[in-house]
C-alpha atoms as a PDB file:
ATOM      1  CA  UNK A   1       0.000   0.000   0.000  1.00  0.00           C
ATOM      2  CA  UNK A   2       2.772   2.658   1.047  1.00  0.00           C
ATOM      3  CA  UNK A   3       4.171   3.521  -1.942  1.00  0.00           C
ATOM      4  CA  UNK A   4       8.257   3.529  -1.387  1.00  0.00           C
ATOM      5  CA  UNK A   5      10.037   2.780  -4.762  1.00  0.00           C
ATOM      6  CA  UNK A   6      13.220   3.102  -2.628  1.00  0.00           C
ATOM      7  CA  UNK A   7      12.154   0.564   0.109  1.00  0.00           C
ATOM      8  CA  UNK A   8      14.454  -2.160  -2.142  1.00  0.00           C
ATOM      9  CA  UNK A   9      17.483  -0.050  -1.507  1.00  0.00           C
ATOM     10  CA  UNK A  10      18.440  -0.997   2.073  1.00  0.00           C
ATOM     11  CA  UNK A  11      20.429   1.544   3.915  1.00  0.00           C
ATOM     12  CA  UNK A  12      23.242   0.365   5.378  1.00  0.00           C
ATOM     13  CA  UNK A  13      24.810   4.002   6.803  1.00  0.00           C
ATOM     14  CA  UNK A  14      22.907   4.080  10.572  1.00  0.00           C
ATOM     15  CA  UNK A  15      25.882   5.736  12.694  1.00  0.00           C
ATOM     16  CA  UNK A  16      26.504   3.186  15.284  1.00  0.00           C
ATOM     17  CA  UNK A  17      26.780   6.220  18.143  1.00  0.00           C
ATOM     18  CA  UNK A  18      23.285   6.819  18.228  1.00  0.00           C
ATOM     19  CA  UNK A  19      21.768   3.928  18.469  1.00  0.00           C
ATOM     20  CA  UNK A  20      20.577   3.041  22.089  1.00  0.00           C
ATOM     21  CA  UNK A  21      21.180  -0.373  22.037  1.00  0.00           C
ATOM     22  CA  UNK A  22      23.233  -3.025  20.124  1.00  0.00           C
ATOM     23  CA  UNK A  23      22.024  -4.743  17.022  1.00  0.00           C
ATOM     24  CA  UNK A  24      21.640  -7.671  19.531  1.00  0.00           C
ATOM     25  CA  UNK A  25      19.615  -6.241  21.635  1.00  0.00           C
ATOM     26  CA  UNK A  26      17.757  -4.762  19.016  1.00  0.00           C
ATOM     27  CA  UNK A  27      16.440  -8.504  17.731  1.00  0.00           C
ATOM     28  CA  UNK A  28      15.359  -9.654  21.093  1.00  0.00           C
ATOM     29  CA  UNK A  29      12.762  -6.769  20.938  1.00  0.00           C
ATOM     30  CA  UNK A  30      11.872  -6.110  17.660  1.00  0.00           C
ATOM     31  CA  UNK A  31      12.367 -10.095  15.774  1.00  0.00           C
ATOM     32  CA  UNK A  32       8.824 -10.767  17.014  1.00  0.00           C
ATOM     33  CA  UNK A  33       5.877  -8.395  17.830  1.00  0.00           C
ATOM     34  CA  UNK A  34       2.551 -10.173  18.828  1.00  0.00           C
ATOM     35  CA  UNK A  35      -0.546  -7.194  18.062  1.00  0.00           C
ATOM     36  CA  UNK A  36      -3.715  -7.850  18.899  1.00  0.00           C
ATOM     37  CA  UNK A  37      -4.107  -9.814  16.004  1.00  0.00           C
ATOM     38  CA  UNK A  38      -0.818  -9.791  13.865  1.00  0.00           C
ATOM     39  CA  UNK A  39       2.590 -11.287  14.616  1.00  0.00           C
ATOM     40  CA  UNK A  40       4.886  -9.125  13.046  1.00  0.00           C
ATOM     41  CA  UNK A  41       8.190 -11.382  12.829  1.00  0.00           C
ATOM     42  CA  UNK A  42      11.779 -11.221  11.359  1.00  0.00           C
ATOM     43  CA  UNK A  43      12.200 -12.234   7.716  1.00  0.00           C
ATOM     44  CA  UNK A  44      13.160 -15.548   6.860  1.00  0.00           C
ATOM     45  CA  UNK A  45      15.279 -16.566   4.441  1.00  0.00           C
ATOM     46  CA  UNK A  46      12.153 -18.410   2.574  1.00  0.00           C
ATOM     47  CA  UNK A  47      10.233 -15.882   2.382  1.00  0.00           C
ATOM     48  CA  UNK A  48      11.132 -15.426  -0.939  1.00  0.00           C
ATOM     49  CA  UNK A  49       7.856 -16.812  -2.536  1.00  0.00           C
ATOM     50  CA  UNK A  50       5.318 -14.853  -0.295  1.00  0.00           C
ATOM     51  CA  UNK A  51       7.227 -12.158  -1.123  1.00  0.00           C
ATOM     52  CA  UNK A  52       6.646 -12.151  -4.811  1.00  0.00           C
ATOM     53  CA  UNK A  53       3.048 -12.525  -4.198  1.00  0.00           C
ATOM     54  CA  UNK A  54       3.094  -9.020  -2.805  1.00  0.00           C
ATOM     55  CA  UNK A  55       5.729  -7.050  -4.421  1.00  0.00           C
ATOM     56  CA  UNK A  56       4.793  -9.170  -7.410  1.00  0.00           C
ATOM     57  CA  UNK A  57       1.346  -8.442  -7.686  1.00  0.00           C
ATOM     58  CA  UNK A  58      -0.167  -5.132  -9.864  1.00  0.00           C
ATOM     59  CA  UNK A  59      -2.688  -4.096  -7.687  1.00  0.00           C
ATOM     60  CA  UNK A  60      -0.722  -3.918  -4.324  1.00  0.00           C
ATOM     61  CA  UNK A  61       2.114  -1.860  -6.969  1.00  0.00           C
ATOM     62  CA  UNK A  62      -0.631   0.801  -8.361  1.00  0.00           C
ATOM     63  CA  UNK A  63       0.927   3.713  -6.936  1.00  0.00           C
ATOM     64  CA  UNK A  64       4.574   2.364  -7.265  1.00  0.00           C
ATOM     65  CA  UNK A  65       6.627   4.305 -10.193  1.00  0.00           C
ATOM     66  CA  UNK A  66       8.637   1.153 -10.103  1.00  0.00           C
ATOM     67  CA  UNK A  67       5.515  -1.214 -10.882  1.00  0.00           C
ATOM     68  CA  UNK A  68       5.653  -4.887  -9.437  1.00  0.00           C
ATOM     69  CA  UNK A  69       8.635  -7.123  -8.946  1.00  0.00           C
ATOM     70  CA  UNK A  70       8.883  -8.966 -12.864  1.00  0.00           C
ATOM     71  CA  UNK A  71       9.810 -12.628 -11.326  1.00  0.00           C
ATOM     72  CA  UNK A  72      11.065 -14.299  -7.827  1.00  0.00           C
ATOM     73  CA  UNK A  73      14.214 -13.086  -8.681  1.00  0.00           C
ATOM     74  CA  UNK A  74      13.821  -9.883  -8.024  1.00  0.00           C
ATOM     75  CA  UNK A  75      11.187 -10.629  -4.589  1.00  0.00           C
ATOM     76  CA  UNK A  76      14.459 -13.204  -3.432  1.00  0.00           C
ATOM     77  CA  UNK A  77      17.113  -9.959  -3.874  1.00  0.00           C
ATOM     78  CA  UNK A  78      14.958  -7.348  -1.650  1.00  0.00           C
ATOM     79  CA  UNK A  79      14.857 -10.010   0.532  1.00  0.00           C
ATOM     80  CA  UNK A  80      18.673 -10.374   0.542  1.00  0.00           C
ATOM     81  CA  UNK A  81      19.258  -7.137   1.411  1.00  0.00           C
ATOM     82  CA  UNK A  82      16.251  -6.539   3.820  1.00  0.00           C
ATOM     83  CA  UNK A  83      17.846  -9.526   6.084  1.00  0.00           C
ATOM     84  CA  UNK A  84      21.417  -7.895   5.434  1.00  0.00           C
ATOM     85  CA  UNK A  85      19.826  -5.012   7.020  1.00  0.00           C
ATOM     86  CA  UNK A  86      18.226  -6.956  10.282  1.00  0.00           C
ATOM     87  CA  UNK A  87      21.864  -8.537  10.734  1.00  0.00           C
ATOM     88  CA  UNK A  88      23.180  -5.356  10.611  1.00  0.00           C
ATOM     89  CA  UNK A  89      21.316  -3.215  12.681  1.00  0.00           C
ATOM     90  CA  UNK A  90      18.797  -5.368  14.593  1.00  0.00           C
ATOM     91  CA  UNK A  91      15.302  -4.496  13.476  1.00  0.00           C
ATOM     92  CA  UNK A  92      14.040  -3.960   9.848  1.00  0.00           C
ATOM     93  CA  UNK A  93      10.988  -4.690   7.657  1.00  0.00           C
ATOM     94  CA  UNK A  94       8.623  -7.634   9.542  1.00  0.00           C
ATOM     95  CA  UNK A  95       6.580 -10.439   7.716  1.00  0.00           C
ATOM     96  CA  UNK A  96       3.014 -10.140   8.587  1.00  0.00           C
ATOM     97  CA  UNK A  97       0.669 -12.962   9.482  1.00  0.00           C
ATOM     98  CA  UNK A  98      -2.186 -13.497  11.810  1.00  0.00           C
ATOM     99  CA  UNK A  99      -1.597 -15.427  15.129  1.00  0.00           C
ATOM    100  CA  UNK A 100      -2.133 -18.599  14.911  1.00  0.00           C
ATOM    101  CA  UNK A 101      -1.772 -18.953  10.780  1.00  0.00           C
ATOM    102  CA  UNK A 102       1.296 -19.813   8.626  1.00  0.00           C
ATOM    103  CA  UNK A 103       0.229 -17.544   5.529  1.00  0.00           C
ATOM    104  CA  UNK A 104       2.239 -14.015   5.246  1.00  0.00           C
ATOM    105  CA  UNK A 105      -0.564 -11.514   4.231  1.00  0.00           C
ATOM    106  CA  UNK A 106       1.706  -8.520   3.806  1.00  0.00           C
ATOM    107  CA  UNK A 107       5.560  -6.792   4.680  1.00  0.00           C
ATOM    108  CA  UNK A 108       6.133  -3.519   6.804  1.00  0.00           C
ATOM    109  CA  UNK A 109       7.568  -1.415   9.326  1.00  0.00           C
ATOM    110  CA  UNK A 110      10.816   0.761   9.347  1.00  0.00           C
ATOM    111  CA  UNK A 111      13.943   0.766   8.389  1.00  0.00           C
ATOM    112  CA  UNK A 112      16.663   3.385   8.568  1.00  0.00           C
ATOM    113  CA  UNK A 113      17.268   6.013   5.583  1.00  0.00           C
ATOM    114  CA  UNK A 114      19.092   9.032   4.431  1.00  0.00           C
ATOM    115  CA  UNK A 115      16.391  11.469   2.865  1.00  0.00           C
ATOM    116  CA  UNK A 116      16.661  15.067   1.828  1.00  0.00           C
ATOM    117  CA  UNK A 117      20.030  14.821   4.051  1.00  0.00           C
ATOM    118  CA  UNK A 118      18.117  13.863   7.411  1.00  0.00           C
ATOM    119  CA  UNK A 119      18.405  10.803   8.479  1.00  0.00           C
ATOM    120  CA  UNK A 120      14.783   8.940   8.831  1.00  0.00           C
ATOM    121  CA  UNK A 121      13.128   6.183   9.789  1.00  0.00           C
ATOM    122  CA  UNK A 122      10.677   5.191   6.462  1.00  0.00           C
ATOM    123  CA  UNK A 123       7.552   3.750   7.301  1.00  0.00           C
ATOM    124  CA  UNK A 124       6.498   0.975   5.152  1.00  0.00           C
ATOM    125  CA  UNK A 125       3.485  -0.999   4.404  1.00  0.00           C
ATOM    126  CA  UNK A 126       2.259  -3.452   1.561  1.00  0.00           C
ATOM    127  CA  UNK A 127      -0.894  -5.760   2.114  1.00  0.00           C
ATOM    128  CA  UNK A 128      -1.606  -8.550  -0.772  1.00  0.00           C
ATOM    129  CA  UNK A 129      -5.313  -7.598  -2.054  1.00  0.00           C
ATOM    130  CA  UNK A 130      -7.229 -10.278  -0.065  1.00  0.00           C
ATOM    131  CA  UNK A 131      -5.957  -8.303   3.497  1.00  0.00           C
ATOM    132  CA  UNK A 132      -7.352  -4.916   2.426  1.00  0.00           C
ATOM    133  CA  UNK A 133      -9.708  -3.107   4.358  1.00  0.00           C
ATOM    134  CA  UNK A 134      -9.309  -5.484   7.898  1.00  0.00           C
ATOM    135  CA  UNK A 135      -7.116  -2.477   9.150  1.00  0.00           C
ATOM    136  CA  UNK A 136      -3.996  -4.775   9.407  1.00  0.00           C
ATOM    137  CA  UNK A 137      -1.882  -2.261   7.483  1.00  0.00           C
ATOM    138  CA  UNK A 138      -2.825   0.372  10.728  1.00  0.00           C
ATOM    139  CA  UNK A 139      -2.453  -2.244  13.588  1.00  0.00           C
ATOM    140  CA  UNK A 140       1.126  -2.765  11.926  1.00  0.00           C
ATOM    141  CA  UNK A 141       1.969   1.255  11.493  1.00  0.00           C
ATOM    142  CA  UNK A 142       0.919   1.903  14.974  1.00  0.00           C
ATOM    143  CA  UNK A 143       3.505  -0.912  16.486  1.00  0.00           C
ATOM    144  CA  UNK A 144       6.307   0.110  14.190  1.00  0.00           C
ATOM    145  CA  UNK A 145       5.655   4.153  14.784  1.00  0.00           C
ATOM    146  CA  UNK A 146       5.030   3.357  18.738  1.00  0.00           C
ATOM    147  CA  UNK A 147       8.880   0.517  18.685  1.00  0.00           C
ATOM    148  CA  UNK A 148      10.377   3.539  16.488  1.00  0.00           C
ATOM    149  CA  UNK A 149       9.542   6.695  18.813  1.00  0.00           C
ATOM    150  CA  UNK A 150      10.369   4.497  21.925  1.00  0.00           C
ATOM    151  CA  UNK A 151      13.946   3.057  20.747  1.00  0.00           C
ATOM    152  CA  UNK A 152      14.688   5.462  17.968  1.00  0.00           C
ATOM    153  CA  UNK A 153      13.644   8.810  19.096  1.00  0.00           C
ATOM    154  CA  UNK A 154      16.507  10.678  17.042  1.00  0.00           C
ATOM    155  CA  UNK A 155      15.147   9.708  13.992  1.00  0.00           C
ATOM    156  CA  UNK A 156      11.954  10.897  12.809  1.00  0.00           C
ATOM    157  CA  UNK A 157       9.585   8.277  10.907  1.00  0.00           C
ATOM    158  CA  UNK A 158       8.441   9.234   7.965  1.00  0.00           C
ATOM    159  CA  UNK A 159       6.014   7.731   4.781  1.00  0.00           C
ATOM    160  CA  UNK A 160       5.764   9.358   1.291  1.00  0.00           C
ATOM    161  CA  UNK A 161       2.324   8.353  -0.403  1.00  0.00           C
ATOM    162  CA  UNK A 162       1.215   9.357  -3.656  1.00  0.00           C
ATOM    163  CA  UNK A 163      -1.770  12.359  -3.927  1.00  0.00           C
ATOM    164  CA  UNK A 164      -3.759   9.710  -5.402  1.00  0.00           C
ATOM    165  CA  UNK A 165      -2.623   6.863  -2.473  1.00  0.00           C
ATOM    166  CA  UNK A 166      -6.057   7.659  -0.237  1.00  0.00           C
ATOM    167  CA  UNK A 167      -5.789   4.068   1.704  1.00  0.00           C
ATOM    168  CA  UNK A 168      -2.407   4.629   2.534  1.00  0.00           C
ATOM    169  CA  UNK A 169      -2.282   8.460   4.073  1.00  0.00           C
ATOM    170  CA  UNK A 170      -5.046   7.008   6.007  1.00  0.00           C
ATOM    171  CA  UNK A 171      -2.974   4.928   7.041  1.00  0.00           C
ATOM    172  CA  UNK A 172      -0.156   6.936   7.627  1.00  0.00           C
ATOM    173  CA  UNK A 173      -2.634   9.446   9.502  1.00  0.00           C
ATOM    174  CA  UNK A 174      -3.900   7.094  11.699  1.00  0.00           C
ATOM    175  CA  UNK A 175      -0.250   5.756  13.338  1.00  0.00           C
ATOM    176  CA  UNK A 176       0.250   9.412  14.482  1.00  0.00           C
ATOM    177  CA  UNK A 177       2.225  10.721  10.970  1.00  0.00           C
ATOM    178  CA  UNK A 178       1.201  14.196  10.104  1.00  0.00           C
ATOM    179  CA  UNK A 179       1.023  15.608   6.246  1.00  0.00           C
ATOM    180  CA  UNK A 180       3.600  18.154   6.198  1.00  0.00           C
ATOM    181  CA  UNK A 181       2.341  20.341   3.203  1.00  0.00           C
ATOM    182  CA  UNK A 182       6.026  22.083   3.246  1.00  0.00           C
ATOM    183  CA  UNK A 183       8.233  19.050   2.058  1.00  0.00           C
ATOM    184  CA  UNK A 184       5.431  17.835  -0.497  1.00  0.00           C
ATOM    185  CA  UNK A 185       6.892  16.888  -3.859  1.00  0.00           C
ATOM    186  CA  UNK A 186       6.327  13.703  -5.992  1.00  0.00           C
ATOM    187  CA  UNK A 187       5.070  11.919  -2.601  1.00  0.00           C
ATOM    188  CA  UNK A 188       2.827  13.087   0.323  1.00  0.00           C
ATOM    189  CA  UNK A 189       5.309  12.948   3.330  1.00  0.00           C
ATOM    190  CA  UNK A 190       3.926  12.477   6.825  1.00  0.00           C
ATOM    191  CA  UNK A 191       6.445  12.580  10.078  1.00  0.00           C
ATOM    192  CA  UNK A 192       6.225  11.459  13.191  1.00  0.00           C
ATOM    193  CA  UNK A 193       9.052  13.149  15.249  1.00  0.00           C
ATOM    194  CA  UNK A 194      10.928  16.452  14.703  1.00  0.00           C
ATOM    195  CA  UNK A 195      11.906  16.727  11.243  1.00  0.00           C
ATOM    196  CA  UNK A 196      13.017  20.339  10.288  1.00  0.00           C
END
């Protein structure tokens, strides 16, 4: 839903210093969230396949300039670099299911960035078609926004949406992110935090 053509380009630049806690540390927390009805959990190196049927599909890519991942190949190299980043730095972009069932419906929550010079935290969210409208995208915005202020409360979080993107600045609204009309380009932005 969250339309971040850059969210394949992990960022591997985080300045040790100002992280609270070691990358260790880190996992323990943030490998696996239980939500009221989600468990948000550490990629896997098979998630390859469930992958592609997000980042694969059109409709979950409408508002991506980049358009849908062409084959596994490409699904199996975000992953590659989205697990990089979790051994790296300790937290990253979860696999969504519901408690209690195997099936990922969707991928999301933060991951450390340089934007417009500051350094961020972007907010990310992408749902396959059959989990829209169930409010799972929210439930998993709020936890990342709410681990994110709590642990990384140097860096503000931050998700570009299209204009056209309604579903996901709701979204985006509703974990606390405010439209900030001044840094409007291509994308929507909402923050969470101080960004100047």
């Amino acid at each position: 839903m969250n339309n971040h053509e850059e969210c394949e380009q992990c960022s591997f630049n985080a300045p040790a210093e100002t992280q609270q806690l070691a990358p260790s540390d880190l996992i323990s927390i943030w490998s696996r969230v239980q939500t009221s009805r989600l468990i948000l959990r550490r990629l896997q190196p098979t998630d390859g396949p469930a992958m592609f049927r997000v980042q694969g599909d059109p409709q979950t890519n409408l508002y991506n300039p980049a358009g849908p991942h062409p084959d596994l190949a490409t699904s199996e190299k975000m992953l590659r670099e989205c697990l990089q980043y979790w051994d790296a730095f300790g937290f990253g972009y979860w696999a969504v299911t519901l408690a209690q069932q195997e099936p990922v419906l969707g991928f999301g929550g933060v991951e450390h960035r340089l934007w417009q010079g500051q350094e961020v935290l972007n907010l990310y969210y992408r749902f396959t078609p059959s989990a829209w409208g169930q409010g799972y995208a929210t439930e998993l915005a709020q936890t990342a926004v709410t681990l994110a202020r709590k642990y990384f409360p140097q860096w503000p979080v931050i998700a570009r949406v299209r204009a056209e993107n309604l579903a996901s600045q709701r979204v985006a609204q509703r974990a606390g992110l405010l439209l900030r009309s001044d840094l409007e380009g291509e994308h929507l932005v909402f923050v969470a935090g101080n960004l100047p």
